[in-house]
C-alpha atoms as a PDB file:
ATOM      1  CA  UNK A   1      12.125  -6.303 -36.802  1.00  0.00           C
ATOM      2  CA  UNK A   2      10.490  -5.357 -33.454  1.00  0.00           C
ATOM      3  CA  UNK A   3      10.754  -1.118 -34.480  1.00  0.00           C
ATOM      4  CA  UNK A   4       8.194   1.216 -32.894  1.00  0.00           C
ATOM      5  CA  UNK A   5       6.161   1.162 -29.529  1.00  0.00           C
ATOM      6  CA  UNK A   6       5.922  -1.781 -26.965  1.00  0.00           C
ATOM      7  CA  UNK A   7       3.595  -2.044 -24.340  1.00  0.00           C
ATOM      8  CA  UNK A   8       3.753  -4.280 -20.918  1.00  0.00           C
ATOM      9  CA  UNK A   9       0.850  -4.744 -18.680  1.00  0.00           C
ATOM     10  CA  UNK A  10       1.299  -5.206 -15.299  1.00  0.00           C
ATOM     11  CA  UNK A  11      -0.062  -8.762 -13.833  1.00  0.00           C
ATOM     12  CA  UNK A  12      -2.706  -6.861 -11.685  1.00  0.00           C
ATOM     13  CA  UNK A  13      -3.572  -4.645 -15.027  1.00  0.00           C
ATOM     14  CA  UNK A  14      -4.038  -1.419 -13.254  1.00  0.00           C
ATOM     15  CA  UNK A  15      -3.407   1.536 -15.670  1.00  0.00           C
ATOM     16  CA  UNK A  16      -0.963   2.873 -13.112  1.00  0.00           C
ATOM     17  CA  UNK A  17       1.294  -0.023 -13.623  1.00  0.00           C
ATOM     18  CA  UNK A  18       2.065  -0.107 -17.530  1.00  0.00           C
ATOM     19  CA  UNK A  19       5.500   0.135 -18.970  1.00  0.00           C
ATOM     20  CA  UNK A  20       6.203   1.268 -22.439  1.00  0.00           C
ATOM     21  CA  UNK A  21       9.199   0.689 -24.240  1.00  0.00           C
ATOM     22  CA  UNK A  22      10.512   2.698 -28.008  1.00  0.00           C
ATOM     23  CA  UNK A  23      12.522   0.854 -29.424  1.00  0.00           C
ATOM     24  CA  UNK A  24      15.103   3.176 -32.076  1.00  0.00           C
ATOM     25  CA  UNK A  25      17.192   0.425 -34.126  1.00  0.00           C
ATOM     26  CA  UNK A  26      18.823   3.242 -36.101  1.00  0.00           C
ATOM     27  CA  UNK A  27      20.604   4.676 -32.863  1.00  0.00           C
ATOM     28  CA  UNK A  28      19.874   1.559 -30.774  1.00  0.00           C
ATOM     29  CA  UNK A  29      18.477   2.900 -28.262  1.00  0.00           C
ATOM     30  CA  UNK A  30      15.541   1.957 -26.272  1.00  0.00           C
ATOM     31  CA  UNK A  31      13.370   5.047 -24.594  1.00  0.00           C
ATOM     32  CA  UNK A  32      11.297   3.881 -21.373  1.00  0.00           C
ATOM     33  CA  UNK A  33       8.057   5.209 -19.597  1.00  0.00           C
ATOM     34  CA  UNK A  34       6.841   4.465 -16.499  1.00  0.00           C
ATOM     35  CA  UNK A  35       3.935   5.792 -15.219  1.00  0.00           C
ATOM     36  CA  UNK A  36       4.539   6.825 -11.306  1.00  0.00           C
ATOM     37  CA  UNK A  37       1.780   8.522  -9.770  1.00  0.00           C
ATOM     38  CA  UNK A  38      -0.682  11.564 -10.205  1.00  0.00           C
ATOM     39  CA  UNK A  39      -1.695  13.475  -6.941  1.00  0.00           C
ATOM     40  CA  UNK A  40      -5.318  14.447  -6.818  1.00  0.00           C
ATOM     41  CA  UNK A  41      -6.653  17.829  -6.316  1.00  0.00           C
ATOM     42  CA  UNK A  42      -4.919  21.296  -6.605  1.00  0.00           C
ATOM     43  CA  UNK A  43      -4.632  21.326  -3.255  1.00  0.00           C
ATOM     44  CA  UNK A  44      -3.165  18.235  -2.570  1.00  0.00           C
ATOM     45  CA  UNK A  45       0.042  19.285  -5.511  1.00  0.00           C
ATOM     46  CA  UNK A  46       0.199  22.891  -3.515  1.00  0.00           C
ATOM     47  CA  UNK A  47       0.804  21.044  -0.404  1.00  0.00           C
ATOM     48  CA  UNK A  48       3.217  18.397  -1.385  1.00  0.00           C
ATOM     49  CA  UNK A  49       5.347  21.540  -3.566  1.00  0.00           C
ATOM     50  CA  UNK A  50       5.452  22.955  -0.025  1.00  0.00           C
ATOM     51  CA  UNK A  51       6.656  19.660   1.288  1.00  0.00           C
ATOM     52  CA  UNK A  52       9.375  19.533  -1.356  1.00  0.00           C
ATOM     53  CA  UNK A  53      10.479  23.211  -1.084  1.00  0.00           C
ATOM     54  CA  UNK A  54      11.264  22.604   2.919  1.00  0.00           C
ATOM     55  CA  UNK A  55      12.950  19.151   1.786  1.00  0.00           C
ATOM     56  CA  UNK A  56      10.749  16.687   3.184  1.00  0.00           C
ATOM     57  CA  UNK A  57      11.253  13.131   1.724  1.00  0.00           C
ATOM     58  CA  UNK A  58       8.929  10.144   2.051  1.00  0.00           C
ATOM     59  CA  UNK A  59      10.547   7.242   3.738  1.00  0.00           C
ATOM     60  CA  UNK A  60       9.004   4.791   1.257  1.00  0.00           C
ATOM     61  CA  UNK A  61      10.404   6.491  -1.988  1.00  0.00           C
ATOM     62  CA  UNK A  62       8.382   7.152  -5.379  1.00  0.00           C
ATOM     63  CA  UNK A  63       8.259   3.238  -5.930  1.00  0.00           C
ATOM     64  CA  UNK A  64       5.919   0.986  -7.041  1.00  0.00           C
ATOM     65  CA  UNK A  65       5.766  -2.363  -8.388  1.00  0.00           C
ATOM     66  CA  UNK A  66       5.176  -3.985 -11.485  1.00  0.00           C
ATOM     67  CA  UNK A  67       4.690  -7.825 -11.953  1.00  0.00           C
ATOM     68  CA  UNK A  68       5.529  -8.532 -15.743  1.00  0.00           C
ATOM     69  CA  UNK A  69       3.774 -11.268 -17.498  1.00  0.00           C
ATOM     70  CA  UNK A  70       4.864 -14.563 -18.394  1.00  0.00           C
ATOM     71  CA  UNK A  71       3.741 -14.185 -21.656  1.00  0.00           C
ATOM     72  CA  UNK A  72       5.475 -10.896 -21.859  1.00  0.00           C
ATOM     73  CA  UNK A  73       8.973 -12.210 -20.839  1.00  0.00           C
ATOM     74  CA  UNK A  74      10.078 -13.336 -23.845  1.00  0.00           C
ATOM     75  CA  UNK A  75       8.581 -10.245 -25.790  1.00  0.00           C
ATOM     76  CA  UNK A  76      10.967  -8.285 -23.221  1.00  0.00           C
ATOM     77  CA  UNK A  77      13.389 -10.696 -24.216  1.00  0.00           C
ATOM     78  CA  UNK A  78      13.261 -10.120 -27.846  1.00  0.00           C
ATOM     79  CA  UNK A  79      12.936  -6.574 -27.366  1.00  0.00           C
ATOM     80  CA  UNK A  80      16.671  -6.361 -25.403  1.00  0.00           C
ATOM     81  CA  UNK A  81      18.067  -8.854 -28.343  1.00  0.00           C
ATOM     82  CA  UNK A  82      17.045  -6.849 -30.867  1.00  0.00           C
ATOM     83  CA  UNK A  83      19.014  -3.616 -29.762  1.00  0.00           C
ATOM     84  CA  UNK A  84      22.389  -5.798 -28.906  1.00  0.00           C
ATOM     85  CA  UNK A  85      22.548  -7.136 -32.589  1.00  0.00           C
END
């Protein structure tokens, strides 16, 4: 039984770029977290709230990548298997 918290590094293991997977067997459900981004200073989050408020969007998107294992495959695997059953 693979209950509880799961953790997936990426390949570059920056802190930025982990995944974290809760798995709930009773409702079968699995809960994900991905870690985006943080902005620095205050002033930086003021100015980018300003952005937002006048609807500027980035052209690139809030994306970022994350390179998963080998090793961690088939725990990923195992993971998905063990909410179909």
């Amino acid at each position: 039984m693979l209950d509880g918290t799961h953790f997936f590094e990426c390949k570059c293991y920056s802190d930025e770029h982990t995944l974290k997977f809760i798995l709930d067997k009773e409702e079968k459900e699995i809960y994900t977290s991905v870690y985006l981004q943080t902005y620095g200073a205050w002033y930086r989050r003021v100015w980018l709230g300003i952005k937002y408020i006048f609807g500027y969007k980035c052209k690139y998107g809030s994306f970022d990548v994350f390179l998963l294992q080998e090793e961690d495959a088939k725990r990923l695997i195992k993971l998905l298997e063990e909410i179909i059953e």
